[in-house]
Protein backbone atom coordinates (compact mmCIF):
# COMPACT_ATOMS: atom_id res chain seq x y z
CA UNK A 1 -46.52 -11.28 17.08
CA UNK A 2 -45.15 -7.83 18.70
CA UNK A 3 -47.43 -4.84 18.14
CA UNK A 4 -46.74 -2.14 16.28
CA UNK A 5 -45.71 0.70 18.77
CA UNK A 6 -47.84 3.60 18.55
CA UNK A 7 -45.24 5.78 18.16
CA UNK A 8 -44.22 4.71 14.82
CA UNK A 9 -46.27 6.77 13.48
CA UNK A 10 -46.20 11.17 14.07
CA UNK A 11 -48.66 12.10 16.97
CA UNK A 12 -50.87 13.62 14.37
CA UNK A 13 -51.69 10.92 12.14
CA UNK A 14 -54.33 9.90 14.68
CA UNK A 15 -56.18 8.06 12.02
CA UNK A 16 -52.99 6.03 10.35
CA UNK A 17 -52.41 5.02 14.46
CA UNK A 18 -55.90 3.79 14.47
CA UNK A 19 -55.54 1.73 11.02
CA UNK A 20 -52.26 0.64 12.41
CA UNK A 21 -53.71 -0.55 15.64
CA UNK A 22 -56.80 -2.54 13.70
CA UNK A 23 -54.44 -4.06 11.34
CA UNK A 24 -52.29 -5.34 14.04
CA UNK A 25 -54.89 -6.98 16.56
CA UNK A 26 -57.22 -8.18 13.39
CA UNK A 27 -53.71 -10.04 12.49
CA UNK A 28 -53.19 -11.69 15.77
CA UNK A 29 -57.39 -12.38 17.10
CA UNK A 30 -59.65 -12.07 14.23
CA UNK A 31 -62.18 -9.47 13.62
CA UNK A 32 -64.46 -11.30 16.70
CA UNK A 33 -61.82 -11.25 19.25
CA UNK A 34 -60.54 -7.68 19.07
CA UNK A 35 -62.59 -4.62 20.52
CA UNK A 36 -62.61 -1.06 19.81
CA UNK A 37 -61.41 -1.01 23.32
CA UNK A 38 -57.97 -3.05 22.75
CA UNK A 39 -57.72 -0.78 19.48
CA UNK A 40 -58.23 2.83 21.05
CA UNK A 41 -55.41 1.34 23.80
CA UNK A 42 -53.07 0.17 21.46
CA UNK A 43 -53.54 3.59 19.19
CA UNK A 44 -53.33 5.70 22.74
CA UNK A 45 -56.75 7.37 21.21
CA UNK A 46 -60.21 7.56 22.89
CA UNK A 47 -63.03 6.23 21.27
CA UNK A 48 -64.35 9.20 20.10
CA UNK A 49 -61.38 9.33 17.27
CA UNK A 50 -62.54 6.03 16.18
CA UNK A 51 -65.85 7.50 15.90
CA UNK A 52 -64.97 10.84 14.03
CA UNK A 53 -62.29 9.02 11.34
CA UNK A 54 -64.46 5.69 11.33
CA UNK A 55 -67.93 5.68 12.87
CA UNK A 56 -68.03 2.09 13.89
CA UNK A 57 -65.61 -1.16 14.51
CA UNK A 58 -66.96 -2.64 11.15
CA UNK A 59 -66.26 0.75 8.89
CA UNK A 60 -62.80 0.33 10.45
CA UNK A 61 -62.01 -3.06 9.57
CA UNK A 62 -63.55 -2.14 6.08
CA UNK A 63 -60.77 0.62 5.81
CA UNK A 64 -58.16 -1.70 7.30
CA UNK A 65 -58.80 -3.97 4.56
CA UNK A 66 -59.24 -1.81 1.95
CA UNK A 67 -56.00 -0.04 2.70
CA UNK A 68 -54.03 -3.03 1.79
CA UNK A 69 -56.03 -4.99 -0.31
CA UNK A 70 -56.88 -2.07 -2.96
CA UNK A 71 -53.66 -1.84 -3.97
CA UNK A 72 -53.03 -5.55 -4.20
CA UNK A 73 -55.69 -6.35 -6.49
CA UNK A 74 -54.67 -3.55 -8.75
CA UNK A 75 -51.46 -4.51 -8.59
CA UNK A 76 -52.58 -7.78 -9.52
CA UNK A 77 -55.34 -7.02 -12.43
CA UNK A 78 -52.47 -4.81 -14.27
CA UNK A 79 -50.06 -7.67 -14.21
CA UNK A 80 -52.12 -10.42 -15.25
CA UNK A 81 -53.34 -7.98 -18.19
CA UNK A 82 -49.26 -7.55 -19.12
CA UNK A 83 -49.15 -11.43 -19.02
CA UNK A 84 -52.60 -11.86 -21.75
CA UNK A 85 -51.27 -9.27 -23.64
CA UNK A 86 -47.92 -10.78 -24.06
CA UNK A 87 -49.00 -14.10 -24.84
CA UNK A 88 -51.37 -12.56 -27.43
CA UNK A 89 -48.73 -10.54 -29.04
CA UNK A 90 -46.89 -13.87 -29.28
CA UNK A 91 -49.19 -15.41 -31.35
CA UNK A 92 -47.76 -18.65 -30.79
CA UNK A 93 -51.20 -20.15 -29.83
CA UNK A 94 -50.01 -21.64 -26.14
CA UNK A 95 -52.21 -18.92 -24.63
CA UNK A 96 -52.03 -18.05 -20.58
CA UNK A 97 -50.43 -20.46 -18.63
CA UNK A 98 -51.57 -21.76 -14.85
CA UNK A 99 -48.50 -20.71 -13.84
CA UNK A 100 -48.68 -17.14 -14.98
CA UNK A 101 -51.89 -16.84 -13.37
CA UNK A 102 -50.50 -17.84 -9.90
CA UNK A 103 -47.66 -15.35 -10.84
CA UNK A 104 -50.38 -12.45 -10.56
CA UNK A 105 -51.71 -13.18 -7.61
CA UNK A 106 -48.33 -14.02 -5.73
CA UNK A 107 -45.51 -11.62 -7.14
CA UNK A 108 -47.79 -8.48 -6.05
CA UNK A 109 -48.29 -9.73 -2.72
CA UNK A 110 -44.60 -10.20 -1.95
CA UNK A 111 -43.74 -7.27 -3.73
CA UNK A 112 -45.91 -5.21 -1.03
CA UNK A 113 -44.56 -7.56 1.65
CA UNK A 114 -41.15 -5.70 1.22
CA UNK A 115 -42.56 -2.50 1.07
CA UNK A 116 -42.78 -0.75 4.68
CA UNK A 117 -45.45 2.24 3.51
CA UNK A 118 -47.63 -0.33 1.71
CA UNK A 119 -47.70 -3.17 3.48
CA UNK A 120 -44.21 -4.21 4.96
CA UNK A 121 -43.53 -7.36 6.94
CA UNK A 122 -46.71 -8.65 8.36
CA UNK A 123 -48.45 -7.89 5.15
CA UNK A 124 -48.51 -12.29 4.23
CA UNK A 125 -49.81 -12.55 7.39
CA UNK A 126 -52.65 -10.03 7.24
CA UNK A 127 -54.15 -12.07 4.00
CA UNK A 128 -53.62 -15.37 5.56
CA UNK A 129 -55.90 -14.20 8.32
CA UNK A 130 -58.12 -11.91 6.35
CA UNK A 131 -59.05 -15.24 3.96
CA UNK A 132 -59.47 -17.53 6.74
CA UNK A 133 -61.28 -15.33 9.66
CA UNK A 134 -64.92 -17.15 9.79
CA UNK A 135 -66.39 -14.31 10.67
CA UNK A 136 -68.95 -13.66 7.88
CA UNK A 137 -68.71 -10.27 8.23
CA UNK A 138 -65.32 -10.25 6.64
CA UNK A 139 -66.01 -12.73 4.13
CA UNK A 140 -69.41 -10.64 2.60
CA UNK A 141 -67.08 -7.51 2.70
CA UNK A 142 -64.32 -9.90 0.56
CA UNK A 143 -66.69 -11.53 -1.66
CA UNK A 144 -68.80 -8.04 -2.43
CA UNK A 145 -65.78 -5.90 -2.64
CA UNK A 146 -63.87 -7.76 -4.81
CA UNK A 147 -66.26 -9.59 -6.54
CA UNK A 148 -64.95 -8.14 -10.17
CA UNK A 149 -61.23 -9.04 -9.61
CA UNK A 150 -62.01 -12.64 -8.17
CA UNK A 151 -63.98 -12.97 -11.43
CA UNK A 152 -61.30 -12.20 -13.51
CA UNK A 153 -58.89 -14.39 -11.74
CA UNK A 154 -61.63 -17.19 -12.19
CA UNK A 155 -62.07 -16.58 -15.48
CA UNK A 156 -58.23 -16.56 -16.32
CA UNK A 157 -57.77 -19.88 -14.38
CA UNK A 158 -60.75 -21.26 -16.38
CA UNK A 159 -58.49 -20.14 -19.89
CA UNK A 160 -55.45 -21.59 -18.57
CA UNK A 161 -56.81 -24.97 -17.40
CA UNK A 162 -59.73 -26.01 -20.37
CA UNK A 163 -60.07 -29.43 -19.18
CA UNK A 164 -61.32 -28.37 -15.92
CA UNK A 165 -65.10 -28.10 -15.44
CA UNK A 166 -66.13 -24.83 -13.76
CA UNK A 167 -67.36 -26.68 -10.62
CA UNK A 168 -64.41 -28.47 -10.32
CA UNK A 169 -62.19 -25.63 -10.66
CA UNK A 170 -63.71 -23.84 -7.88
CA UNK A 171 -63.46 -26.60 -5.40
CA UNK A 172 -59.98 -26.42 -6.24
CA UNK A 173 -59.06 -22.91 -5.82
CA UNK A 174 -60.90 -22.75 -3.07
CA UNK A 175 -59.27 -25.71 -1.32
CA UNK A 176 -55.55 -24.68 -2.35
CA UNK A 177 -55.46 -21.57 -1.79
CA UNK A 178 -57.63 -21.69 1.45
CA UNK A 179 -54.43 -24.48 2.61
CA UNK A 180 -52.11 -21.61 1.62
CA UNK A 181 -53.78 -19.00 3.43
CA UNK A 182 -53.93 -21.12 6.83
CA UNK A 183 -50.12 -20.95 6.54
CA UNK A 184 -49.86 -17.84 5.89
CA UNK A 185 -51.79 -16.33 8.72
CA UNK A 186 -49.87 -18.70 11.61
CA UNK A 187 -47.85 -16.70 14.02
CA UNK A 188 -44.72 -18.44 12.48
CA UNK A 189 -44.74 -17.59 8.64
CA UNK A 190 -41.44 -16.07 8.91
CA UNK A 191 -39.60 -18.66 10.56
CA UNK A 192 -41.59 -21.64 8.31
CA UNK A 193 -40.15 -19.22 5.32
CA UNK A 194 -36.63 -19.22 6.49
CA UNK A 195 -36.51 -23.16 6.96
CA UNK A 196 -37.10 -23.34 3.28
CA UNK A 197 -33.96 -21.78 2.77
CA UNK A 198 -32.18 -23.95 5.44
CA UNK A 199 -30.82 -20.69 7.11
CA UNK A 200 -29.63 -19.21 3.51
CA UNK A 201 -31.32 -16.08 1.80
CA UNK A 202 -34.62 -17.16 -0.12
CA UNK A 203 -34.83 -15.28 -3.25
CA UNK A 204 -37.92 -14.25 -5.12
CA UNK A 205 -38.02 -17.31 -7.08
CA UNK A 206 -37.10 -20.08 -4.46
CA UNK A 207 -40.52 -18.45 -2.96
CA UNK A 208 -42.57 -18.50 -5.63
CA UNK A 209 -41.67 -21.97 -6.18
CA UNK A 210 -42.58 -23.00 -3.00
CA UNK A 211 -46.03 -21.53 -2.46
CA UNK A 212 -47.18 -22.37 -6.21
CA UNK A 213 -45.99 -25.99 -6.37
CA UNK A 214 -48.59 -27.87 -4.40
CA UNK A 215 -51.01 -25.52 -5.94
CA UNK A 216 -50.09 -26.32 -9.85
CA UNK A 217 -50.12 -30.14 -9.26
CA UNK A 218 -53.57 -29.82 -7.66
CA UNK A 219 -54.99 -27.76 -10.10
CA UNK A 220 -53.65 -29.80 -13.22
CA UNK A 221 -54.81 -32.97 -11.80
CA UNK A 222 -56.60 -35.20 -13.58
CA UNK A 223 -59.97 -35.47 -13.11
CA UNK A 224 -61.23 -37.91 -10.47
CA UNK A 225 -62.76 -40.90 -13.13
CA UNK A 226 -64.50 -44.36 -12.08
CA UNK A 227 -61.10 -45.80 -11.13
CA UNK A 228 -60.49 -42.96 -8.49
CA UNK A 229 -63.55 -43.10 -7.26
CA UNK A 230 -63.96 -47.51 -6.80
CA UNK A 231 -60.49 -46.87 -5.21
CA UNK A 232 -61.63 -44.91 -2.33
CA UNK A 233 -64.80 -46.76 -2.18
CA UNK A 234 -62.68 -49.67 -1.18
CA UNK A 235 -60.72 -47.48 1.25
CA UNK A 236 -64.15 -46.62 2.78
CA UNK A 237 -65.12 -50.49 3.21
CA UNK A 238 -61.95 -51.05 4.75
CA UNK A 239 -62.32 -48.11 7.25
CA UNK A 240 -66.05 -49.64 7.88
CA UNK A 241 -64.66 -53.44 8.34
CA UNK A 242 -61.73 -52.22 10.70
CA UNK A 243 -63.96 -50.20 13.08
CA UNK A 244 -66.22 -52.73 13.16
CA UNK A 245 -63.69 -55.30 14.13
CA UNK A 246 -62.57 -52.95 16.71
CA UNK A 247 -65.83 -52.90 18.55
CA UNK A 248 -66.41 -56.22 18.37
CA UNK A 249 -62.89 -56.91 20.32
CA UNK A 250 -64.20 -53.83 22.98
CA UNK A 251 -67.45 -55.91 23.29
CA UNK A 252 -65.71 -59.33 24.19
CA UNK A 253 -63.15 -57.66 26.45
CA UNK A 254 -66.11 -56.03 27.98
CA UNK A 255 -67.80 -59.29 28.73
CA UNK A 256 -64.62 -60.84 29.82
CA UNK A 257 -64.41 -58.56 32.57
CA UNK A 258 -68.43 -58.95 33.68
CA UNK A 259 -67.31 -62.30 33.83
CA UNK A 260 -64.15 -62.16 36.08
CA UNK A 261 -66.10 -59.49 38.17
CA UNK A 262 -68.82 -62.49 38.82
CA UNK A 263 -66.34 -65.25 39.46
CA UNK A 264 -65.00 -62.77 42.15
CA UNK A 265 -68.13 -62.44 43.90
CA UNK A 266 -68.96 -65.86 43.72
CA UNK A 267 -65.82 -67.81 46.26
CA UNK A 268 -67.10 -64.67 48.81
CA UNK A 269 -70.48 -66.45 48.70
CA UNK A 270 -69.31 -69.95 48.64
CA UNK A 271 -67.46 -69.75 52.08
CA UNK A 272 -69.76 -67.62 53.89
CA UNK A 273 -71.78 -69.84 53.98
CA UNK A 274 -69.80 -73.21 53.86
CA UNK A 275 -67.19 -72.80 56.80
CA UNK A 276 -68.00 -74.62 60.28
CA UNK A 277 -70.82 -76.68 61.88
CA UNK A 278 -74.24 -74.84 60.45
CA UNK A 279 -77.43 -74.92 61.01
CA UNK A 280 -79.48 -77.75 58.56
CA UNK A 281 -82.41 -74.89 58.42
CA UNK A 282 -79.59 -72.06 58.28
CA UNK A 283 -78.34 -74.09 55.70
CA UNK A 284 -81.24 -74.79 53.35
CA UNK A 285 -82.21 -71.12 53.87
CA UNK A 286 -78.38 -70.13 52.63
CA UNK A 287 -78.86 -72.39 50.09
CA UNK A 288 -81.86 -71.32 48.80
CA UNK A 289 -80.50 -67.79 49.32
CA UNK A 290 -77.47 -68.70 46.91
CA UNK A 291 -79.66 -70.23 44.57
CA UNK A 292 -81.95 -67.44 44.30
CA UNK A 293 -78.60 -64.97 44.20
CA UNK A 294 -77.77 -67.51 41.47
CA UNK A 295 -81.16 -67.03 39.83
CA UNK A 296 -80.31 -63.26 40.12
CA UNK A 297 -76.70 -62.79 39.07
CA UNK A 298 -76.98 -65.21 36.23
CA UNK A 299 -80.27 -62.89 35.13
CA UNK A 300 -77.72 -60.08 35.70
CA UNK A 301 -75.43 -61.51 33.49
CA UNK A 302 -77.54 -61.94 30.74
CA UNK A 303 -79.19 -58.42 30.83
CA UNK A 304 -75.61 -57.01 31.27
CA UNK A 305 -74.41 -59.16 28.16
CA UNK A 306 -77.26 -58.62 26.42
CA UNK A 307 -77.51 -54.28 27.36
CA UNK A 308 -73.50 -54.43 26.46
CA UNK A 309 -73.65 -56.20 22.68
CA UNK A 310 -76.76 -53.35 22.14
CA UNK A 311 -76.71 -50.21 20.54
CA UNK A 312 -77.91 -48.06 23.58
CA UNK A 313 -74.45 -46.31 25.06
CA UNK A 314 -71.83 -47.17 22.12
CA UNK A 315 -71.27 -44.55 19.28
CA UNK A 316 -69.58 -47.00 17.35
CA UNK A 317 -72.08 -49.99 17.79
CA UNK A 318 -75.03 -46.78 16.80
CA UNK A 319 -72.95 -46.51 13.52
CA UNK A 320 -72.95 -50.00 12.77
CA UNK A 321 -76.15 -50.94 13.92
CA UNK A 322 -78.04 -48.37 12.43
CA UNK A 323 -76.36 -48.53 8.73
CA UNK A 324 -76.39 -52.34 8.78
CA UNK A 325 -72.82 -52.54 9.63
CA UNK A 326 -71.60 -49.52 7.07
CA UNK A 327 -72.13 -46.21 7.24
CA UNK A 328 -73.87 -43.92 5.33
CA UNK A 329 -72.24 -42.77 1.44
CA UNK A 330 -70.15 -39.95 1.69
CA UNK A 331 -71.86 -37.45 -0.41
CA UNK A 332 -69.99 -34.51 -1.65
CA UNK A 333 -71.51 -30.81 -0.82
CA UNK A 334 -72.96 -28.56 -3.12
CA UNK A 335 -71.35 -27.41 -6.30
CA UNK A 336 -68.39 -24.25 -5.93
CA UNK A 337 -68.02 -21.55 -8.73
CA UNK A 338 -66.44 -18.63 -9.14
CA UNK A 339 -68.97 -17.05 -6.72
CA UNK A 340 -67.71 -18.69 -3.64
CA UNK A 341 -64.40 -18.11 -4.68
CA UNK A 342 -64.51 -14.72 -4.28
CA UNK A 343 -63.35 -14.47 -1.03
CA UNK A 344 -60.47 -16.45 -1.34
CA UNK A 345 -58.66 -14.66 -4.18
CA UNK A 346 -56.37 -13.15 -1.29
């Protein structure tokens, strides 16, 4: 991504520089990455303007996001309410659809997208990053800031799609649009856009179709039911048998080549000590010496087979070993709601 050149903005907006500045490095490192250093450079302000508009990197970043994201979710919260209302003026009973819900939180946010003095090009790119930066001071800020809008996009999601329990509408929300936001913040969301449209212009609703289609056929899924679930039970036993016969072909090559490696040392022996006229004594002594070597190597052998079909120094052979040859259930984490949510509803 190019930075914004500080001279887009009149010498005397010292503070829009500075927002300017945050909004572009948060975009491209993260809220960890980027200093108040990098950001006083790239405004062509000293710290002490950060300071005086700002008072700290984190009230900055709070103000970056705010600047954009404000306007979003109102933007957001007034069309969803034109879509409820409509539908209830109808009074054809079909209620909110999942795909007018998804219509209020994407139409906004392209809307602004296109708009230079609200947002403008890099505007996708600055929610893809600002719902996937780990950095848990950006996703408390999210979560507590627009706890009340997330809410109401839960709650119209949970209206739309009835069949859905709460728990499992969260884990899907929260996967989707967490997928959607990872594209969104890569450095090539324009040019990923523009293949879409194989090099033509991509109208409003070519894009809309795109983003929301992998999203409505995960959130109007069935249900996973006992069928789903024996079905990738098998897949797991298969993954368990497979692995397993893997590491039982690494042992035997293994002691296929402590084998060969023995038989190599052994001919060395052999004619050392059996070329010429020799010594009877020399000769018992050698032998003895061989059979003792024998003794030794063949006690080798065995410890070496015996240390390489163990558990000590194999990851997959500690797996197998220590699970009786499967591993242990998948279990799935602890139950999302609309709570966890919140910080997704980009």
């Amino acid at each position: 991504m190019t930075l914004r050149a500080s001279g887009a903005r009149p010498s005397g907006d010292t503070k829009g520089r500075i927002l300017d500045a945050a909004e572009d490095l948060f975009i491209e490192h993260g809220f960890e990455a980027m200093s108040l250093r990098q950001i006083t450079a790239h405004a062509e302000v000293n710290l002490a303007a950060v300071n005086y508009h700002f008072g700290s990197k984190e009230a900055l970043i709070h103000s970056m996001l705010a600047r954009r994201l404000d306007r979003l979710n109102q933007e957001r919260l007034k069309l969803l309410d034109r879509f409820e209302k409509r539908f209830a003026d109808a009074g054809d009973g079909a209620g909110l659809t999942c795909e007018h819900v998804l219509g209020a939180l994407f139409i906004p946010a392209l809307r602004l997208s296109r708009d230079p003095q609200h947002g403008g090009r890099a505007f996708l790119r600055l929610l893809g990053r600002a719902y996937t930066d780990p950095s848990s001071f950006v996703r408390e800020f999210l979560a507590q800031h627009y706890a009340s809008v997330s809410d109401r996009i839960f709650a119209a999601f949970g209206h739309a799609l009835p069949h859905l329990p709460r728990e499992e509408l969260g884990w899907r929300l929260n996967f989707s649009i967490g997928a959607l936001s990872g594209v969104l913040a890569g450095s090539d969301t324009d040019k990923l856009i523009a293949q879409f449209a194989h090099g033509e212009p991509l109208s409003d609703l070519q894009l809309i179709a795109r983003l929301a289609s992998l999203m409505v056929a995960a959130l109007k899924a069935p249900v996973p039911d006992e069928a789903s679930f024996a079905t990738f039970a098998a897949v797991l036993g298969d993954a368990d048998a497979v692995e397993a016969q893997a590491a039982a072909e690494e042992e035997a090559e293994r002691a296929a080549r402590q084998k060969s490696n023995e038989i190599e040392r052994d001919p060395q022996t052999l004619n050392s000590s059996g070329t010429g006229n020799v010594n009877p004594t020399s000769e018992t002594e050698d032998s003895k010496s061989r059979g003792s070597g024998g003794t030794s190597r063949q006690s080798g052998n065995g410890s070496g087979e015996r240390s390489g079909s163990s558990v000590v120094g194999d990851p997959s052979q500690k797996i197998h070993a220590s699970t009786g040859g499967s591993r242990t259930p998948i279990s799935w984490p602890g139950s999302t709601t609309a709570g966890s949510f919140r910080y997704r509803v980009f």
